[in-house]
PDB file of N, CA and C in Angstrom:
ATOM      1  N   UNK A   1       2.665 -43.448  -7.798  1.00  0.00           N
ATOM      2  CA  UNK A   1       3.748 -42.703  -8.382  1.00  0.00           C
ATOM      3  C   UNK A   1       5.070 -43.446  -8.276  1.00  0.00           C
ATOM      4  N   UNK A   2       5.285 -44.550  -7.756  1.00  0.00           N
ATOM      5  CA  UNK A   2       6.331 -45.426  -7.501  1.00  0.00           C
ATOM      6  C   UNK A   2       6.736 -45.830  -8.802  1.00  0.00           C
ATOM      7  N   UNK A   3       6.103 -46.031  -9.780  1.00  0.00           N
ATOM      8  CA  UNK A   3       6.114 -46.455 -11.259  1.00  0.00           C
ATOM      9  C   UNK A   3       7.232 -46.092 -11.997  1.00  0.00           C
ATOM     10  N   UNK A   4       6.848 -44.099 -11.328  1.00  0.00           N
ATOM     11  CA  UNK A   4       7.571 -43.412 -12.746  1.00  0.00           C
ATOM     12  C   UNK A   4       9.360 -43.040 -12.457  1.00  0.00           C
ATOM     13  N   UNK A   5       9.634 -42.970 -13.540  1.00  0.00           N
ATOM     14  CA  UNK A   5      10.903 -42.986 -13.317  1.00  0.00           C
ATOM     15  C   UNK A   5      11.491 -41.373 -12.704  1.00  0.00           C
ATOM     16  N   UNK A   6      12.740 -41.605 -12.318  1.00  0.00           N
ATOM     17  CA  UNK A   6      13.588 -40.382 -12.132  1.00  0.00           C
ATOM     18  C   UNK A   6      12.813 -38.918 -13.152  1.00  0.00           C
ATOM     19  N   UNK A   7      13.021 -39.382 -14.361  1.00  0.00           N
ATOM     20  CA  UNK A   7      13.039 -38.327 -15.233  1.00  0.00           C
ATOM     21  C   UNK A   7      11.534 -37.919 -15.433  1.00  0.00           C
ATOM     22  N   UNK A   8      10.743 -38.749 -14.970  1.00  0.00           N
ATOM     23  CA  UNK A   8       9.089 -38.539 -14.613  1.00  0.00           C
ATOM     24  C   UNK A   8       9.187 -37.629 -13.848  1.00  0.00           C
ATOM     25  N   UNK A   9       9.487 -38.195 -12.444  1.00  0.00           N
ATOM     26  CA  UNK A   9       9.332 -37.333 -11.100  1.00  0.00           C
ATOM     27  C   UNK A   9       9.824 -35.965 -11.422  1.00  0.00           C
ATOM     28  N   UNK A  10      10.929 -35.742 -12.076  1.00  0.00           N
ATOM     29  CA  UNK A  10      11.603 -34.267 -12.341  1.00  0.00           C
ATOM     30  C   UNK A  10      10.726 -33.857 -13.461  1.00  0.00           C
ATOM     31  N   UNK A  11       9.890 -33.998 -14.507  1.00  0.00           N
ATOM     32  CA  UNK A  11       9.335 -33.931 -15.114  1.00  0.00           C
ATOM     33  C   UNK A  11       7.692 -32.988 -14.766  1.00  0.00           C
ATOM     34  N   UNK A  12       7.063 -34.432 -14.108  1.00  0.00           N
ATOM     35  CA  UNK A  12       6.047 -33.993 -13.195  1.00  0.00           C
ATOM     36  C   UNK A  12       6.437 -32.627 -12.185  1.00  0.00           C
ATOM     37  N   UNK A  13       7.149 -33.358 -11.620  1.00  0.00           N
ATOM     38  CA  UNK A  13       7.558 -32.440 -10.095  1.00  0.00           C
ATOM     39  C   UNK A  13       7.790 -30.846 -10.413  1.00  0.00           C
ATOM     40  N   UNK A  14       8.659 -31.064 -11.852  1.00  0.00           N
ATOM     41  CA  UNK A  14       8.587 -29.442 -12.088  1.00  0.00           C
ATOM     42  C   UNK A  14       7.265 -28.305 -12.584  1.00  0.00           C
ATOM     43  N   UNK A  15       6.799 -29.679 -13.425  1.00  0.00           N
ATOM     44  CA  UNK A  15       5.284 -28.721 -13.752  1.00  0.00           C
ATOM     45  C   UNK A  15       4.360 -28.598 -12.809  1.00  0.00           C
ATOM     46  N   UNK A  16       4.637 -29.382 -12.136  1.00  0.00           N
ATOM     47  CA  UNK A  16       2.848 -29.346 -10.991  1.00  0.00           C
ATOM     48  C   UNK A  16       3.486 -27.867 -10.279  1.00  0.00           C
ATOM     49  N   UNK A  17       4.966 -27.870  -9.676  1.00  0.00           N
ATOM     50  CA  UNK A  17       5.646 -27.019  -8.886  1.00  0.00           C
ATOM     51  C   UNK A  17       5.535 -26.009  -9.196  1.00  0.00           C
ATOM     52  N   UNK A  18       5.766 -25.811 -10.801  1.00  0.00           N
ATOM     53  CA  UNK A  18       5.356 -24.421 -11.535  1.00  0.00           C
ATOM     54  C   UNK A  18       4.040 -23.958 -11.545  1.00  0.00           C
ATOM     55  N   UNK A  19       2.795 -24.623 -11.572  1.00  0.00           N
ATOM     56  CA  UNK A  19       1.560 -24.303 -11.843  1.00  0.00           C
ATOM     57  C   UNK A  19       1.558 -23.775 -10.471  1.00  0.00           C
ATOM     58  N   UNK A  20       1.832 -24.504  -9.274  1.00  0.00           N
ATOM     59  CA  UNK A  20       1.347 -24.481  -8.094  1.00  0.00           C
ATOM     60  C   UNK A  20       1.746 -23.152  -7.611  1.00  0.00           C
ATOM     61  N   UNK A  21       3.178 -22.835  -8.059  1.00  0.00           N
ATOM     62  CA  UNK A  21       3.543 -21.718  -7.402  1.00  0.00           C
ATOM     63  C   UNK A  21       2.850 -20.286  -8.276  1.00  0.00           C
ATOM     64  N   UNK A  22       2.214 -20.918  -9.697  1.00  0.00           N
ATOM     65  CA  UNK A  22       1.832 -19.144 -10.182  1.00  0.00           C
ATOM     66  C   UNK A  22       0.365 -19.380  -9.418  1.00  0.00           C
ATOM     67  N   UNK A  23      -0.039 -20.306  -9.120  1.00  0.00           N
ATOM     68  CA  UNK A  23      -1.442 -20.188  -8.436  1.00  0.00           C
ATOM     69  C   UNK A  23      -1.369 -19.482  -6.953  1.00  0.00           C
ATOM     70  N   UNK A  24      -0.032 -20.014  -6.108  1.00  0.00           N
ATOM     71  CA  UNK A  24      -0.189 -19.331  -5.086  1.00  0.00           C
ATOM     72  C   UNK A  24       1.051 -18.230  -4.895  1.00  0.00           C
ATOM     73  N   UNK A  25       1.184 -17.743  -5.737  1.00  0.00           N
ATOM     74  CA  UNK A  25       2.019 -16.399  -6.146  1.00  0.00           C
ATOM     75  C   UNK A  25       2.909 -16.267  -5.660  1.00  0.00           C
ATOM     76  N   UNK A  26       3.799 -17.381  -5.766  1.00  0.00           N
ATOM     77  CA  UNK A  26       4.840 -17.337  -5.410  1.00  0.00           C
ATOM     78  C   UNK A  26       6.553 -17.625  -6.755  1.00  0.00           C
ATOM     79  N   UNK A  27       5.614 -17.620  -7.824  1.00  0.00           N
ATOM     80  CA  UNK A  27       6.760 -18.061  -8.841  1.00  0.00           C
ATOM     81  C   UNK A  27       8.295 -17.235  -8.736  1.00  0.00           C
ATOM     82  N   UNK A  28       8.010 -15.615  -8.279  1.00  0.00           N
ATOM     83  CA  UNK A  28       8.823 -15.042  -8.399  1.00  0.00           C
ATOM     84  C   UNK A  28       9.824 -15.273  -7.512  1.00  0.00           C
ATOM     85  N   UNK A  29       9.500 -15.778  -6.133  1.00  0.00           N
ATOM     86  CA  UNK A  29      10.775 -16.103  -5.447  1.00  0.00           C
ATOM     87  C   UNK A  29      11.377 -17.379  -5.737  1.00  0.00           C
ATOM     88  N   UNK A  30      10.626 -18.360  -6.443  1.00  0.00           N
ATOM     89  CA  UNK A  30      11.109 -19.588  -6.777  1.00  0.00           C
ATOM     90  C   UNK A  30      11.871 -19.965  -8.400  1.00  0.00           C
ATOM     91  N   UNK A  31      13.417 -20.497  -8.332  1.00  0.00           N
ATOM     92  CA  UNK A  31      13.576 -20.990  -9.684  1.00  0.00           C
ATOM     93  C   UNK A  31      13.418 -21.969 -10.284  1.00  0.00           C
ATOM     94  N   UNK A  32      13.747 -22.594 -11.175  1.00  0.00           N
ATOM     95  CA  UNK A  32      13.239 -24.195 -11.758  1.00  0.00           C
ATOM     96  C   UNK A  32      13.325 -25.114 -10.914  1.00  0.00           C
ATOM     97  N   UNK A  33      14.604 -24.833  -9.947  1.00  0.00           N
ATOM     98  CA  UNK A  33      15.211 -26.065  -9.136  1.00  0.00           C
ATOM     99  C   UNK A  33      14.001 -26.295  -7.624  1.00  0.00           C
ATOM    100  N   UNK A  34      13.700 -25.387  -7.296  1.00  0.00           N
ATOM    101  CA  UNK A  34      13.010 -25.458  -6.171  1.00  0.00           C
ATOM    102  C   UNK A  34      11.729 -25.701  -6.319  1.00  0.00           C
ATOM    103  N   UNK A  35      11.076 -25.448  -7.928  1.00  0.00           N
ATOM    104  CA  UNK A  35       9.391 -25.760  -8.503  1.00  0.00           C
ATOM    105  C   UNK A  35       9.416 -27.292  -8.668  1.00  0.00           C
ATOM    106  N   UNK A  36      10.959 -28.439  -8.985  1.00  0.00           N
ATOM    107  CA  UNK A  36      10.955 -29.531  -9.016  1.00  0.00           C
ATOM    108  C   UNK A  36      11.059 -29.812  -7.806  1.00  0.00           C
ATOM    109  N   UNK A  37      12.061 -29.145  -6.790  1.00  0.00           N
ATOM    110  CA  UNK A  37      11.164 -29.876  -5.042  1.00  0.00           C
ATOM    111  C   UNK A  37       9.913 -29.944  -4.451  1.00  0.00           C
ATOM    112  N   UNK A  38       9.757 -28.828  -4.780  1.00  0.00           N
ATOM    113  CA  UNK A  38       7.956 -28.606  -4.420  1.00  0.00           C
ATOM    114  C   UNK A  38       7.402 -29.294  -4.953  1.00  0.00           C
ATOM    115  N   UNK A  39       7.115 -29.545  -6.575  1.00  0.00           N
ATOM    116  CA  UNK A  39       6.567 -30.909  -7.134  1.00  0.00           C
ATOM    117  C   UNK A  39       6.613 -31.885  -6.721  1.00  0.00           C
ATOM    118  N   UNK A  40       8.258 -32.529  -6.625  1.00  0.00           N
ATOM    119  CA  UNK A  40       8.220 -33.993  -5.518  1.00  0.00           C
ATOM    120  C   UNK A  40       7.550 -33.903  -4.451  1.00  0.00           C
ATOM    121  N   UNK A  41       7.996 -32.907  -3.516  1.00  0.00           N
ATOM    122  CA  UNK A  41       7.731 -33.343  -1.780  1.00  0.00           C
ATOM    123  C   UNK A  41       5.929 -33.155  -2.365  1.00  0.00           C
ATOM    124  N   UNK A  42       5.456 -32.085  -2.856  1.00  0.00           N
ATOM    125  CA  UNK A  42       3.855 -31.830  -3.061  1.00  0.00           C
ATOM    126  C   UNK A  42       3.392 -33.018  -3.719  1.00  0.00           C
ATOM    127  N   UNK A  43       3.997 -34.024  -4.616  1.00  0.00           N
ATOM    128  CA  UNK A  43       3.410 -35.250  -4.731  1.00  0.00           C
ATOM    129  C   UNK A  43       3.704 -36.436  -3.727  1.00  0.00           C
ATOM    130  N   UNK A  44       4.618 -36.955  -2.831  1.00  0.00           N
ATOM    131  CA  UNK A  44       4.492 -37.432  -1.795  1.00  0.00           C
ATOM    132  C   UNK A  44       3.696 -36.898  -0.587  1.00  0.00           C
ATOM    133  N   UNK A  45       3.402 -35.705  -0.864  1.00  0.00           N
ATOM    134  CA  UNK A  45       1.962 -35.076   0.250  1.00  0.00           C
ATOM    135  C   UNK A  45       0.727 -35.091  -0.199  1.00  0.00           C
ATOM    136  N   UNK A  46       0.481 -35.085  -1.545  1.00  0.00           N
ATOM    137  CA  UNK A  46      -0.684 -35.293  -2.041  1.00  0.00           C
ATOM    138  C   UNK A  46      -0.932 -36.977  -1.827  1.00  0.00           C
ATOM    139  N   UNK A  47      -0.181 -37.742  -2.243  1.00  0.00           N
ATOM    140  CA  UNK A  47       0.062 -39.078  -2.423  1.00  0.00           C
ATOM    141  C   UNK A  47      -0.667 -39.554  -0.614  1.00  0.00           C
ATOM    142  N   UNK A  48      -0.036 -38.851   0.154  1.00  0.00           N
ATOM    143  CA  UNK A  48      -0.732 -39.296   1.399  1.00  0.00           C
ATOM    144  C   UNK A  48      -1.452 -39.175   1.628  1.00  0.00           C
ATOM    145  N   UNK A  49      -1.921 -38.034   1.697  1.00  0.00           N
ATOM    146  CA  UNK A  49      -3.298 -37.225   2.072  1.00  0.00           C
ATOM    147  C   UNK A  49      -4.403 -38.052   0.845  1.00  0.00           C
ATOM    148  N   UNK A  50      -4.147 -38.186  -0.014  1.00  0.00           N
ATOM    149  CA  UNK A  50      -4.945 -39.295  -0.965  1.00  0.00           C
ATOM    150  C   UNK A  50      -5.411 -40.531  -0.307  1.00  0.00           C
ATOM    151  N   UNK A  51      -4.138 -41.280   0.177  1.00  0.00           N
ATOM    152  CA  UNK A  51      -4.455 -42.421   0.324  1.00  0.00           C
ATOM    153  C   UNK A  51      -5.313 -42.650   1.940  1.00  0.00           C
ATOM    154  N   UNK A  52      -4.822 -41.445   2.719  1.00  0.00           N
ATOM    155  CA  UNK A  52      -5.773 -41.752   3.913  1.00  0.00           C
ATOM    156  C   UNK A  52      -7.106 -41.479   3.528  1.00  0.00           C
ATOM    157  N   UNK A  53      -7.808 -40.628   2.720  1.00  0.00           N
ATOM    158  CA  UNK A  53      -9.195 -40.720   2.529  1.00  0.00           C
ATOM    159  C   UNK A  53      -9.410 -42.358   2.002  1.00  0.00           C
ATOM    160  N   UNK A  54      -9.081 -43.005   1.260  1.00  0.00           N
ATOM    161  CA  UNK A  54      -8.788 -44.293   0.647  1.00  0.00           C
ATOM    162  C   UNK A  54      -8.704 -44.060  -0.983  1.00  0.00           C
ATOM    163  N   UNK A  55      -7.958 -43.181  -1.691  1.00  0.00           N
ATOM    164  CA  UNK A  55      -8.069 -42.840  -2.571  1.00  0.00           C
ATOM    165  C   UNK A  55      -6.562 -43.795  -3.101  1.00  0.00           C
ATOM    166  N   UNK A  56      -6.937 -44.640  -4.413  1.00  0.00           N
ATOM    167  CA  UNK A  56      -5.208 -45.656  -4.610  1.00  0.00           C
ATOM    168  C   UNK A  56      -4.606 -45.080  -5.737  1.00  0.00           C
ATOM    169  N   UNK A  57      -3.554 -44.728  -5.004  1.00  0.00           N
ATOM    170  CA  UNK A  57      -2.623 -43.367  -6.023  1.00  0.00           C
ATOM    171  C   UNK A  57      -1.739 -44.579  -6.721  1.00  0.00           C
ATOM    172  N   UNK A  58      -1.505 -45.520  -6.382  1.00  0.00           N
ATOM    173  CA  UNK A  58      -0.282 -46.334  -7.251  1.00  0.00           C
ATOM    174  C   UNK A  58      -0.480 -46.602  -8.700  1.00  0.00           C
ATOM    175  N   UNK A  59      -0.019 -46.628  -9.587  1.00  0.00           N
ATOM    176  CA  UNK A  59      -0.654 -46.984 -10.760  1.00  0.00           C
ATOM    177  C   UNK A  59      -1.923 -46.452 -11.503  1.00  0.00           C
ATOM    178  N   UNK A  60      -1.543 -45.455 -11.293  1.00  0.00           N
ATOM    179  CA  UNK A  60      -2.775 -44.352 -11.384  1.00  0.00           C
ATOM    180  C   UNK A  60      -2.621 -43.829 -12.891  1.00  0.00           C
ATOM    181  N   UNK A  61      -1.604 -43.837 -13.359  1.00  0.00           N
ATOM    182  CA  UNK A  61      -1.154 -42.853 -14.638  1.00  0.00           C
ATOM    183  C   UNK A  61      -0.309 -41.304 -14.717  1.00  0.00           C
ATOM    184  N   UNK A  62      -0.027 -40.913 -15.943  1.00  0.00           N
ATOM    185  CA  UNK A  62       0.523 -39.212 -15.548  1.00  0.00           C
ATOM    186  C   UNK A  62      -0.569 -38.357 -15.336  1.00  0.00           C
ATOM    187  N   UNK A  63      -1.200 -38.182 -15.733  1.00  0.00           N
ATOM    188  CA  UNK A  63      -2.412 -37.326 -15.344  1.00  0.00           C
ATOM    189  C   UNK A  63      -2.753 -37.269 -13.801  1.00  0.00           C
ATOM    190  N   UNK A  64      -3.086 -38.676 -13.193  1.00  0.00           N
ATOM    191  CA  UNK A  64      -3.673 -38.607 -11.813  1.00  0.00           C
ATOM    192  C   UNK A  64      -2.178 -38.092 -11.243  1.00  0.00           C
ATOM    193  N   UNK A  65      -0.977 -38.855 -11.509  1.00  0.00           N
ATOM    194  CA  UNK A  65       0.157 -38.610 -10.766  1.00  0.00           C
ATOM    195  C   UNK A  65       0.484 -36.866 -10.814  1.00  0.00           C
ATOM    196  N   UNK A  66       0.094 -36.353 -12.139  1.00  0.00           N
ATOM    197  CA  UNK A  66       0.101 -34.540 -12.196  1.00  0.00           C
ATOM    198  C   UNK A  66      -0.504 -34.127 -11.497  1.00  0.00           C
ATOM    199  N   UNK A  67      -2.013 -34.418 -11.255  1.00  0.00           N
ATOM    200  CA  UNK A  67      -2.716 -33.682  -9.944  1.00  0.00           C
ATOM    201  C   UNK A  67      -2.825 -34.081  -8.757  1.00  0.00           C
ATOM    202  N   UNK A  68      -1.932 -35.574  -8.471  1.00  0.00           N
ATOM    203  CA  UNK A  68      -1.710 -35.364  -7.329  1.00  0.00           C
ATOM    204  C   UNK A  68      -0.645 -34.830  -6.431  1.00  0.00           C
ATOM    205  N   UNK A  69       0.571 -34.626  -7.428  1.00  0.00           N
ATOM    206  CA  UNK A  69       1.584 -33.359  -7.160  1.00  0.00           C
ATOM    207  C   UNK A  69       1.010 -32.039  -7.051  1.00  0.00           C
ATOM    208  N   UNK A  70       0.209 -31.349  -7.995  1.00  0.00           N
ATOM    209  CA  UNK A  70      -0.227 -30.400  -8.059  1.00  0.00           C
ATOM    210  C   UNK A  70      -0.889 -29.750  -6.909  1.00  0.00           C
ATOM    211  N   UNK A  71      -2.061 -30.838  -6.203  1.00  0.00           N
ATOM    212  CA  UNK A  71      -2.984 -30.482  -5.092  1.00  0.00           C
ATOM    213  C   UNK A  71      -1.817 -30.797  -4.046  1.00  0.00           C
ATOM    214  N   UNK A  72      -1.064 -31.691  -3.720  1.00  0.00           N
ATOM    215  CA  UNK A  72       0.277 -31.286  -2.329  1.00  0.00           C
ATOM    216  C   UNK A  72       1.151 -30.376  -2.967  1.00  0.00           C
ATOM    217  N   UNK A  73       1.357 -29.982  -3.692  1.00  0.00           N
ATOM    218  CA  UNK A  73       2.780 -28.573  -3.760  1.00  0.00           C
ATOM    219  C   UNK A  73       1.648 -27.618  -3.503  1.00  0.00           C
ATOM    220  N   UNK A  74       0.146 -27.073  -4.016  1.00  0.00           N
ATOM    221  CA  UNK A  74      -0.225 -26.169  -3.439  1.00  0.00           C
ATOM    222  C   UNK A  74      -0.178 -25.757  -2.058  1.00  0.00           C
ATOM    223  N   UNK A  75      -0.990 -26.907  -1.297  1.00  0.00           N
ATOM    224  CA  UNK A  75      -1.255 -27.419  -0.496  1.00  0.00           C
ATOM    225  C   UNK A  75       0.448 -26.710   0.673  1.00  0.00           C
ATOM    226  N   UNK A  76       1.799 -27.494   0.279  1.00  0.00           N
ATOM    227  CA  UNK A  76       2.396 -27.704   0.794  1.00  0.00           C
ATOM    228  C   UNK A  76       2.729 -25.837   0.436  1.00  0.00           C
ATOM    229  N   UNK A  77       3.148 -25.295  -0.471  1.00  0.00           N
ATOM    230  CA  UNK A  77       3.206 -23.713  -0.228  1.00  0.00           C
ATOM    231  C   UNK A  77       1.890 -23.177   0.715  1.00  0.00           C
ATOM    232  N   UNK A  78       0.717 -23.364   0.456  1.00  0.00           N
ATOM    233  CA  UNK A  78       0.109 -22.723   1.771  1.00  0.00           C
ATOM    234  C   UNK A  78       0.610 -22.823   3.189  1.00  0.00           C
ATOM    235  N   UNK A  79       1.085 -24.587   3.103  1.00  0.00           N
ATOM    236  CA  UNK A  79       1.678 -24.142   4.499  1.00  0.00           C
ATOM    237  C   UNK A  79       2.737 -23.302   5.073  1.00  0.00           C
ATOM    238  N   UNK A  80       3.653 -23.337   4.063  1.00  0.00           N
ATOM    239  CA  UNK A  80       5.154 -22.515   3.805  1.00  0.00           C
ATOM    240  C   UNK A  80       4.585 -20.869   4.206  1.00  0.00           C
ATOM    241  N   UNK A  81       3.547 -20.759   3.863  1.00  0.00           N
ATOM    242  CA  UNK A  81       3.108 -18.947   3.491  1.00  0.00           C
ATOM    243  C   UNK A  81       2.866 -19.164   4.810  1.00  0.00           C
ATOM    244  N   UNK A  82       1.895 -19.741   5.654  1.00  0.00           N
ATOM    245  CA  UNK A  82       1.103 -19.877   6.547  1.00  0.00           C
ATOM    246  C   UNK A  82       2.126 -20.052   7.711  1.00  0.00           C
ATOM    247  N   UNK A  83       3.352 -20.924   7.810  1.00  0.00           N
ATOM    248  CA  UNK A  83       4.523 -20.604   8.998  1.00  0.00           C
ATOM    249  C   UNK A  83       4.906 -19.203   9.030  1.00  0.00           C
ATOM    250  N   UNK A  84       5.282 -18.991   7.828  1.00  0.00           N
ATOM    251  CA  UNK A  84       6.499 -17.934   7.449  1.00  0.00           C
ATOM    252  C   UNK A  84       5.588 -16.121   8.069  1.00  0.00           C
ATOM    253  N   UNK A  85       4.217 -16.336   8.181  1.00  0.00           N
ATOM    254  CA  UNK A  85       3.520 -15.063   8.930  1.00  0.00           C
ATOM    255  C   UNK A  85       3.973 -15.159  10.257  1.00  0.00           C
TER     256      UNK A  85
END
């Protein structure tokens, strides 16, 4: 994901953020601005958690780079739900 530009990352970051949050039902407390953090930080967490299995996220494309935001912003709201009890 190092590839893509600024306007990628906000791009990506917002859709994976959006999917992620109607999956884990959280859209309603979240607005655009915070579905593009969750996207970023959830693709630098996916991005890791990838690469320690040995999975090579660099140069991967938009697609792999979408689901690998997608699976860390879920990921990263479960944990959010999972402190916040």
């Amino acid at each position: 994901m190092l590839g893509l530009s600024i306007l990628g990352w906000i791009i990506i970051g917002g859709l994976a953020g959006w999917i992620a949050s109607k999956i884990k039902g959280t859209d309603a407390q979240q607005g655009i601005g915070l579905n593009i953090v969750v996207g970023i930080v959830g693709g630098l967490l996916g991005g890791f958690l990838l690469s320690l299995i040995g999975v090579d996220v660099e140069g991967a494309g938009w697609i792999f780079s979408f689901l690998t935001c997608l699976l860390g912003a879920v990921i990263l709201l479960s944990i959010v739900r999972a402190v916040k009890k």
